[in-house]
PDB file of N, CA and C in Angstrom:
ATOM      1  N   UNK A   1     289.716 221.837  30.106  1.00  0.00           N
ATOM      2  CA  UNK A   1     290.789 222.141  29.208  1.00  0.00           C
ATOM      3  C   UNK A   1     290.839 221.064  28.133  1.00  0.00           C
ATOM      4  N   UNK A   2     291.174 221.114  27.038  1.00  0.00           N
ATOM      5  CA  UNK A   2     290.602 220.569  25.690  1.00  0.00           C
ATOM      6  C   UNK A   2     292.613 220.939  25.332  1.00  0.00           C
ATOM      7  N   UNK A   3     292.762 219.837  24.795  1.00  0.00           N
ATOM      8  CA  UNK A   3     293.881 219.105  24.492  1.00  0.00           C
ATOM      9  C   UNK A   3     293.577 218.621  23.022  1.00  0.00           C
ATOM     10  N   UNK A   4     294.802 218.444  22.034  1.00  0.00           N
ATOM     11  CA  UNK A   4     295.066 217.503  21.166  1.00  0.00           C
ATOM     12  C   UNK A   4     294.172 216.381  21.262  1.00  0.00           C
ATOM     13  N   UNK A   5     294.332 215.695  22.354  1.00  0.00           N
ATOM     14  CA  UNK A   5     294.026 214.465  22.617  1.00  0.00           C
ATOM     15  C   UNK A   5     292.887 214.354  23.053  1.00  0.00           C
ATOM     16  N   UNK A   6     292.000 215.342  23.597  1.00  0.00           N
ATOM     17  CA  UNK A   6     290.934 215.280  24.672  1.00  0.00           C
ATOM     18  C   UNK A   6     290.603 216.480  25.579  1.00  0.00           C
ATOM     19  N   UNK A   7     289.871 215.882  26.584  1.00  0.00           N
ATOM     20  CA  UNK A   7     290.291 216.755  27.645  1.00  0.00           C
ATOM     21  C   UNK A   7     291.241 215.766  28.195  1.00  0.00           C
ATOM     22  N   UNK A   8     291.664 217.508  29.089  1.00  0.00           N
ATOM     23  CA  UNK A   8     293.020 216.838  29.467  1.00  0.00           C
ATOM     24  C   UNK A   8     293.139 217.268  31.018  1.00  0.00           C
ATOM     25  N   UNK A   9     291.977 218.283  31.299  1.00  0.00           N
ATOM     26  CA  UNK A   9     291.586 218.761  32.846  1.00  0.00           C
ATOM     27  C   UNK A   9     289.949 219.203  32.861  1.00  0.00           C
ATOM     28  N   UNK A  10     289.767 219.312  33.816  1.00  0.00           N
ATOM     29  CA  UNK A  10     288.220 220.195  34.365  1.00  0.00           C
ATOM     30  C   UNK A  10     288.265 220.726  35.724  1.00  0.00           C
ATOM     31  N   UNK A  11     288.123 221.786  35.513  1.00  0.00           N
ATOM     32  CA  UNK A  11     287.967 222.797  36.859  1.00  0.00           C
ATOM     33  C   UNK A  11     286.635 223.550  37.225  1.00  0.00           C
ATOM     34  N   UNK A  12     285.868 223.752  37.652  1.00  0.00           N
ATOM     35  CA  UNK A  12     284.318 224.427  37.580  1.00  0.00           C
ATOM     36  C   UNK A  12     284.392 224.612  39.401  1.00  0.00           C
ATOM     37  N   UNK A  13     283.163 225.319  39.612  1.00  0.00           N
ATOM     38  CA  UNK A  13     282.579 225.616  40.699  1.00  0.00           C
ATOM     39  C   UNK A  13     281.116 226.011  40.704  1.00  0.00           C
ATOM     40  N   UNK A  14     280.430 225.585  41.660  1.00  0.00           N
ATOM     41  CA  UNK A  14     279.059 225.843  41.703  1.00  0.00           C
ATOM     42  C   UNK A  14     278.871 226.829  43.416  1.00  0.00           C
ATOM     43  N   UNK A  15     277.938 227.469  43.053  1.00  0.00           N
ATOM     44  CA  UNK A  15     277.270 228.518  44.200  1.00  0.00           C
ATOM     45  C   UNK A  15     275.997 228.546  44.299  1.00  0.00           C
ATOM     46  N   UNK A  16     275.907 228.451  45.859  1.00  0.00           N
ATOM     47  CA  UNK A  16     274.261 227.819  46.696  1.00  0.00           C
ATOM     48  C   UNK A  16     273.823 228.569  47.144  1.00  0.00           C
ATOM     49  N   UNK A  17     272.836 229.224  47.351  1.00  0.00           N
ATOM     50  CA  UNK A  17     272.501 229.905  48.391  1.00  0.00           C
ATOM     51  C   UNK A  17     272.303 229.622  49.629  1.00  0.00           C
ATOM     52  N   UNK A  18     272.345 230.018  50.912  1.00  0.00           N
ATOM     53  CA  UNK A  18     272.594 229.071  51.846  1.00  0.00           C
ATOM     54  C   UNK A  18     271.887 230.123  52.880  1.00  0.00           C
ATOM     55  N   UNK A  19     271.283 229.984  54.357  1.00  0.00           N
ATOM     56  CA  UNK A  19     270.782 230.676  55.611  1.00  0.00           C
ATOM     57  C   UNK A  19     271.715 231.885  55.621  1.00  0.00           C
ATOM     58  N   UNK A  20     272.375 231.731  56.143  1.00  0.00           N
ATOM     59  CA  UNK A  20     273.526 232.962  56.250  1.00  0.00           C
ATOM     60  C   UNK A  20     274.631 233.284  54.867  1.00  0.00           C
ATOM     61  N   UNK A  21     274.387 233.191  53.998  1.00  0.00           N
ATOM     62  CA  UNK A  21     275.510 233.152  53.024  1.00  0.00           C
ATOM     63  C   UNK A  21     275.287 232.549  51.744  1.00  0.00           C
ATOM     64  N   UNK A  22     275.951 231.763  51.191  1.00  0.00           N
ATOM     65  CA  UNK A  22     276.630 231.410  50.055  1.00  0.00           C
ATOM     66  C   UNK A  22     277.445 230.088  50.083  1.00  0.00           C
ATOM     67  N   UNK A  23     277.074 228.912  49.682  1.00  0.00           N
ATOM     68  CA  UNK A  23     278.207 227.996  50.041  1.00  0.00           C
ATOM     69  C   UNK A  23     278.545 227.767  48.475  1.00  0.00           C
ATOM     70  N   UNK A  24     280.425 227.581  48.556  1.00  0.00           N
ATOM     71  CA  UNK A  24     280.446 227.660  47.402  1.00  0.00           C
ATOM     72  C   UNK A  24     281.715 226.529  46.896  1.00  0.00           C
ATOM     73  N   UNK A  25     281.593 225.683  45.860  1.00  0.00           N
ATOM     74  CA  UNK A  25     281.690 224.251  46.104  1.00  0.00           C
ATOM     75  C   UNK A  25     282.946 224.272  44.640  1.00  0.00           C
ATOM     76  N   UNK A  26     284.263 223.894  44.748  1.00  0.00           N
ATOM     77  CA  UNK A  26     285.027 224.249  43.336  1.00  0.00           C
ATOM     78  C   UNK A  26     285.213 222.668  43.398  1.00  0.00           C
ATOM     79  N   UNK A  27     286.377 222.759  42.445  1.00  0.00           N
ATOM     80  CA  UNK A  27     286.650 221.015  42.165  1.00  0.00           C
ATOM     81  C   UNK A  27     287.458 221.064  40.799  1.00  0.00           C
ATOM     82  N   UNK A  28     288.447 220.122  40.988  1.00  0.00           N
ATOM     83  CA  UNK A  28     289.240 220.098  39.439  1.00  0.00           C
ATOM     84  C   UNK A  28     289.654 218.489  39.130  1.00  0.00           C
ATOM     85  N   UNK A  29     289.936 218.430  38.311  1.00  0.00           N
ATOM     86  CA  UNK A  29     290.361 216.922  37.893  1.00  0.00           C
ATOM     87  C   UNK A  29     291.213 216.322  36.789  1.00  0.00           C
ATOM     88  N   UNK A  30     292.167 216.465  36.949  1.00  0.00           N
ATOM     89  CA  UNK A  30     293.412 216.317  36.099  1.00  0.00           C
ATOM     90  C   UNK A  30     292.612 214.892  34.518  1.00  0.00           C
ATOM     91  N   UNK A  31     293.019 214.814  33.558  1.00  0.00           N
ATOM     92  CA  UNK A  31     292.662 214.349  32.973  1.00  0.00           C
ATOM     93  C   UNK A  31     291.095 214.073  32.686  1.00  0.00           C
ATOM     94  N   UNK A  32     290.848 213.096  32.021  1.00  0.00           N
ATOM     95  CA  UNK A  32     291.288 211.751  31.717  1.00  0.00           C
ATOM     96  C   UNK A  32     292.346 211.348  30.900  1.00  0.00           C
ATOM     97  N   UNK A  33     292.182 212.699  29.691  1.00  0.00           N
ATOM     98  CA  UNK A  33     293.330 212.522  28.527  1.00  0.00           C
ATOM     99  C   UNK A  33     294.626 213.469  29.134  1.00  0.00           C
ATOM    100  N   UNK A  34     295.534 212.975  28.242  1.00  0.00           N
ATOM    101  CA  UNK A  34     296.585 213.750  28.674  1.00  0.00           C
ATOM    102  C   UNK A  34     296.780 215.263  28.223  1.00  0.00           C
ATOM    103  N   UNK A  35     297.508 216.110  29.080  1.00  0.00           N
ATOM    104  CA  UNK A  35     297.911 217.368  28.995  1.00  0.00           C
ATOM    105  C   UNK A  35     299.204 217.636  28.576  1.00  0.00           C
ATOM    106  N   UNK A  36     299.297 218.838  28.881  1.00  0.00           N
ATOM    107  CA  UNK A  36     300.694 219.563  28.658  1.00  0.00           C
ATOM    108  C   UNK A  36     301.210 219.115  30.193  1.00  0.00           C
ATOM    109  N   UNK A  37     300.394 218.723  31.254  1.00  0.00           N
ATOM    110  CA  UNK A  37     301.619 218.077  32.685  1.00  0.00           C
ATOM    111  C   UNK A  37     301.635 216.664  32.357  1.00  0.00           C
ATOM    112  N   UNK A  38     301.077 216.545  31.499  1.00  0.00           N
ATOM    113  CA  UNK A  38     301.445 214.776  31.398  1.00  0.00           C
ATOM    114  C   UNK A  38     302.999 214.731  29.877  1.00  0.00           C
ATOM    115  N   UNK A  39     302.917 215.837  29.076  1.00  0.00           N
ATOM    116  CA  UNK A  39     304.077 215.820  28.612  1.00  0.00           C
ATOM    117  C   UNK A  39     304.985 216.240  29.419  1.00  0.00           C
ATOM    118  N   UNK A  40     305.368 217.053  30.409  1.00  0.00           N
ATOM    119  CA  UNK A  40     306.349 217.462  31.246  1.00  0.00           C
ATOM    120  C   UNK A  40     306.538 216.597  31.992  1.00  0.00           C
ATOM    121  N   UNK A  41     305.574 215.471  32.633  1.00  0.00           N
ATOM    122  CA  UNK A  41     305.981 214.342  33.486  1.00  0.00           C
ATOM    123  C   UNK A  41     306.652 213.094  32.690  1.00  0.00           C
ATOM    124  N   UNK A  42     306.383 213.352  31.785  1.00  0.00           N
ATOM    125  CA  UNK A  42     306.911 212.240  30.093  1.00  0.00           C
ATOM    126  C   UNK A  42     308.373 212.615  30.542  1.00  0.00           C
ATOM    127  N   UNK A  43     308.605 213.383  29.939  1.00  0.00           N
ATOM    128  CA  UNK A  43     309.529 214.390  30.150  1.00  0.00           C
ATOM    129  C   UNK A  43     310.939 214.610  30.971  1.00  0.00           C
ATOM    130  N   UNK A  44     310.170 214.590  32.096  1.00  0.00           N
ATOM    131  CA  UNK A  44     311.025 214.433  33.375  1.00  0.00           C
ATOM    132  C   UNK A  44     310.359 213.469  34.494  1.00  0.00           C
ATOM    133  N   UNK A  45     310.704 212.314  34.175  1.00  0.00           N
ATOM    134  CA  UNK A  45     309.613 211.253  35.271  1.00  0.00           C
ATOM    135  C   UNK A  45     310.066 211.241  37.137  1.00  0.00           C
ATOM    136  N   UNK A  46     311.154 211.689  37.025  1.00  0.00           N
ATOM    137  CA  UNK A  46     311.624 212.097  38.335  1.00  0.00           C
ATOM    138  C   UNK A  46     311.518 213.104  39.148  1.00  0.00           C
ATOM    139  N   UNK A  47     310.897 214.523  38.324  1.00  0.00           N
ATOM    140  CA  UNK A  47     310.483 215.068  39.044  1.00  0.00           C
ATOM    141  C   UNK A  47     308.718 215.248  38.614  1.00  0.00           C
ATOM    142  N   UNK A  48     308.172 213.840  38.575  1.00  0.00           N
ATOM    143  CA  UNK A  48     306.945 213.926  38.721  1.00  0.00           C
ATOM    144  C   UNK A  48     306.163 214.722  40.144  1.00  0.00           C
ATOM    145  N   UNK A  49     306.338 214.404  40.929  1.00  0.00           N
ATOM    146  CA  UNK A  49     306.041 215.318  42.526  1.00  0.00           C
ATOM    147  C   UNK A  49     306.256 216.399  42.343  1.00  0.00           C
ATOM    148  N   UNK A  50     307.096 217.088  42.147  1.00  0.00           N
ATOM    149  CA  UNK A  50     307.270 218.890  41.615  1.00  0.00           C
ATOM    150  C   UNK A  50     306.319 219.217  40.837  1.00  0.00           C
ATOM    151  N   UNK A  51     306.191 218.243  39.693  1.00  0.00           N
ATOM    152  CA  UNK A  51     305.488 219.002  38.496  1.00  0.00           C
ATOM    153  C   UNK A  51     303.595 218.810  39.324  1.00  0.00           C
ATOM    154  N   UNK A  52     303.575 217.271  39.903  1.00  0.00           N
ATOM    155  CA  UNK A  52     302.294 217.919  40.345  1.00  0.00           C
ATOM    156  C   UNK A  52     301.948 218.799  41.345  1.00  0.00           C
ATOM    157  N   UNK A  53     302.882 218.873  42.495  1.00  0.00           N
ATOM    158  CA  UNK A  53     302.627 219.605  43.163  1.00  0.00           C
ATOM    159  C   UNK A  53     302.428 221.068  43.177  1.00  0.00           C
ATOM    160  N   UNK A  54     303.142 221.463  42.154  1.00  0.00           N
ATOM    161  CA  UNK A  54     303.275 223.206  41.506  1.00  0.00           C
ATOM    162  C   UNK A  54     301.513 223.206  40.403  1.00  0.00           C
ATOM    163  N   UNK A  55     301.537 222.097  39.951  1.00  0.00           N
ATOM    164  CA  UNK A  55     300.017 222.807  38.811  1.00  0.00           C
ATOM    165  C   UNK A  55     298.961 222.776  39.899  1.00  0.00           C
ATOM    166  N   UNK A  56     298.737 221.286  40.967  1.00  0.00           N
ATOM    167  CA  UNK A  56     298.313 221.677  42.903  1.00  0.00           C
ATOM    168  C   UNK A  56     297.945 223.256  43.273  1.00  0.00           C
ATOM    169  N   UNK A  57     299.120 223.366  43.325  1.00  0.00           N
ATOM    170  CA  UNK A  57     299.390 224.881  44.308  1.00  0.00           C
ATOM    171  C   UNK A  57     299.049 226.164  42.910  1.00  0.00           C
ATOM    172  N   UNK A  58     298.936 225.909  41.738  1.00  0.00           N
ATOM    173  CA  UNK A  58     298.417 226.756  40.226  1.00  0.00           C
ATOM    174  C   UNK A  58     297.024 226.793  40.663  1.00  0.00           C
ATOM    175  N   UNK A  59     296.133 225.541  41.243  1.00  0.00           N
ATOM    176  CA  UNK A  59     294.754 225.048  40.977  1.00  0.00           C
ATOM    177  C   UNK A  59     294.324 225.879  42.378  1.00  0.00           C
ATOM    178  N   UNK A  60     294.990 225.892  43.249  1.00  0.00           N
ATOM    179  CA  UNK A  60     294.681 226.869  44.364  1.00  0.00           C
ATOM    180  C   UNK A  60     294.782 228.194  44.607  1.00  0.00           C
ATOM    181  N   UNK A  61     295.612 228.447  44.201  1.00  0.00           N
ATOM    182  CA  UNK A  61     295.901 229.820  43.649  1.00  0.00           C
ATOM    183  C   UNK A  61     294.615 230.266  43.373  1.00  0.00           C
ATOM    184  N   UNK A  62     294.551 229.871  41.917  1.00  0.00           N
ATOM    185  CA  UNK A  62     292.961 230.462  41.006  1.00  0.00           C
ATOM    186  C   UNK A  62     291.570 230.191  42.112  1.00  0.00           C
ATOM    187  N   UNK A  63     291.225 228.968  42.551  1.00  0.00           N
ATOM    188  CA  UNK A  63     290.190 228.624  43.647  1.00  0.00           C
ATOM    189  C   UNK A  63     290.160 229.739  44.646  1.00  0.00           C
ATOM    190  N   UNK A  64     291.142 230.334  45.098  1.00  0.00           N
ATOM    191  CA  UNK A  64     291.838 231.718  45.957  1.00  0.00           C
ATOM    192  C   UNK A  64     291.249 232.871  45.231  1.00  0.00           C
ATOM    193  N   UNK A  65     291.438 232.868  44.309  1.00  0.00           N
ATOM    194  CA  UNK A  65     291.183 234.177  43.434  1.00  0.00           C
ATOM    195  C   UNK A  65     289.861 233.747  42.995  1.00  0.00           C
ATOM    196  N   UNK A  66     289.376 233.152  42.763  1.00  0.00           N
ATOM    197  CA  UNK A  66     287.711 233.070  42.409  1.00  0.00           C
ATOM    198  C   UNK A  66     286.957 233.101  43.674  1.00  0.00           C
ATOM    199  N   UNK A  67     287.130 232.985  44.728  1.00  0.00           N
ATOM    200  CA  UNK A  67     286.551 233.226  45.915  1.00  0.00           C
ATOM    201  C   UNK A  67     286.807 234.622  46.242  1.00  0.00           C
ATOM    202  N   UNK A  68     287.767 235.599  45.705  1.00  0.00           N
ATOM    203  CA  UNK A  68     287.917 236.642  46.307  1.00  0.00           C
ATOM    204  C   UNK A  68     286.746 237.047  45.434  1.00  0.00           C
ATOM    205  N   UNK A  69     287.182 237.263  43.841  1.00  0.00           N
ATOM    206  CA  UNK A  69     285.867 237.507  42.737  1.00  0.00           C
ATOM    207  C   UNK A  69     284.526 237.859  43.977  1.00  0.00           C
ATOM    208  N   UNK A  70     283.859 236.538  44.285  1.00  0.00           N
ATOM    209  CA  UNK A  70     282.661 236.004  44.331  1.00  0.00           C
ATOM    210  C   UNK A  70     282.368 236.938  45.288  1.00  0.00           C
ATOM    211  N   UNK A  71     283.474 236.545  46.281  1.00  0.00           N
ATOM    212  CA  UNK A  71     283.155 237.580  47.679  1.00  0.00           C
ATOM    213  C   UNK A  71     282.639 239.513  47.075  1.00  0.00           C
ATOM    214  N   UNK A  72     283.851 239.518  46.242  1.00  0.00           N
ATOM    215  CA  UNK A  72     283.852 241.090  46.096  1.00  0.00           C
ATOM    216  C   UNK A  72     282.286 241.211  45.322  1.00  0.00           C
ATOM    217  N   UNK A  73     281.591 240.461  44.419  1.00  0.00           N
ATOM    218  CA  UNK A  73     280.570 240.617  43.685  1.00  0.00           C
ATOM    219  C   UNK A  73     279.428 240.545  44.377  1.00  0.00           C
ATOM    220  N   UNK A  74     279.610 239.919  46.197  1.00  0.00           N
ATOM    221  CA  UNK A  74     278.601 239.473  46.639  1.00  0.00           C
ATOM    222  C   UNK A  74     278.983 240.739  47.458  1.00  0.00           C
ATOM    223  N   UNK A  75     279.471 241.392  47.940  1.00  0.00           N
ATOM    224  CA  UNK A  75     279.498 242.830  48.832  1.00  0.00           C
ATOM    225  C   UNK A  75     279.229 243.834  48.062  1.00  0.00           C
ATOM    226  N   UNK A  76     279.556 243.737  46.863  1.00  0.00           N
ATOM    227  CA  UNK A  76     278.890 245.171  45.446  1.00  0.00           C
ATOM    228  C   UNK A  76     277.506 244.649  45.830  1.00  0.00           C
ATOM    229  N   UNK A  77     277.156 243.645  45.739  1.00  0.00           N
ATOM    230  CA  UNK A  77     275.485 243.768  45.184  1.00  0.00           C
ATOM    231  C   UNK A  77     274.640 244.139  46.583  1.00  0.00           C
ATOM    232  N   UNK A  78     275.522 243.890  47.810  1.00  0.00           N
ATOM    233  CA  UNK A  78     275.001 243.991  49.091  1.00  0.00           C
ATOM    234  C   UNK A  78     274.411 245.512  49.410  1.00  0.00           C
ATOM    235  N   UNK A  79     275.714 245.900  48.921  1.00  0.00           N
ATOM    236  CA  UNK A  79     275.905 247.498  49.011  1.00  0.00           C
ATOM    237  C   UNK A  79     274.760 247.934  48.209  1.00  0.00           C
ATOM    238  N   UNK A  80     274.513 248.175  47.353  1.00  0.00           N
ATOM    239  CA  UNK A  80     273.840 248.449  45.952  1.00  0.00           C
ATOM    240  C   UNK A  80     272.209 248.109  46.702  1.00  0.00           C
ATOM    241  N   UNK A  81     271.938 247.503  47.366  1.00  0.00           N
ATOM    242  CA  UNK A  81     270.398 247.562  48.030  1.00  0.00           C
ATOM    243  C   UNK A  81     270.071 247.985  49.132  1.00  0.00           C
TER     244      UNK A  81
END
């Protein structure tokens, strides 16, 4: 994520092929530069813990939903041969 300032996050995932499967490896990383949660923690410095814990539980969410993706794309193509 590309900010005013920078980046301000990175989220990606990579996929392996593996004996039985697929191993499949995500990862995110708040900054280096600041974001739009680093103005809301500006912001409100007291409820810093809320604010990270909710964009946390945002970053899992999606990791949730890109694994369903992957899964569903990897049972179409199963099917399909």
């Amino acid at each position: 994520m590309h900010g005013p300032k920078g980046i301000g996050g990175t989220w990606g995932f990579e996929v392996e092929p593996a004996r039985t499967g697929v191993i499949v490896r995500q990862w995110a990383r708040m900054g280096p530069d600041p974001s739009g949660l680093s103005a809301a923690i500006d912001a409100n410095p007291d409820l810093e813990g809320r604010i990270i814990a909710r964009r946390l539980s945002e970053w899992s969410e999606n990791m949730t939903a890109n694994l369903a993706g992957i899964r569903a794309q990897v049972a179409e193509s199963a099917s399909a041969t």
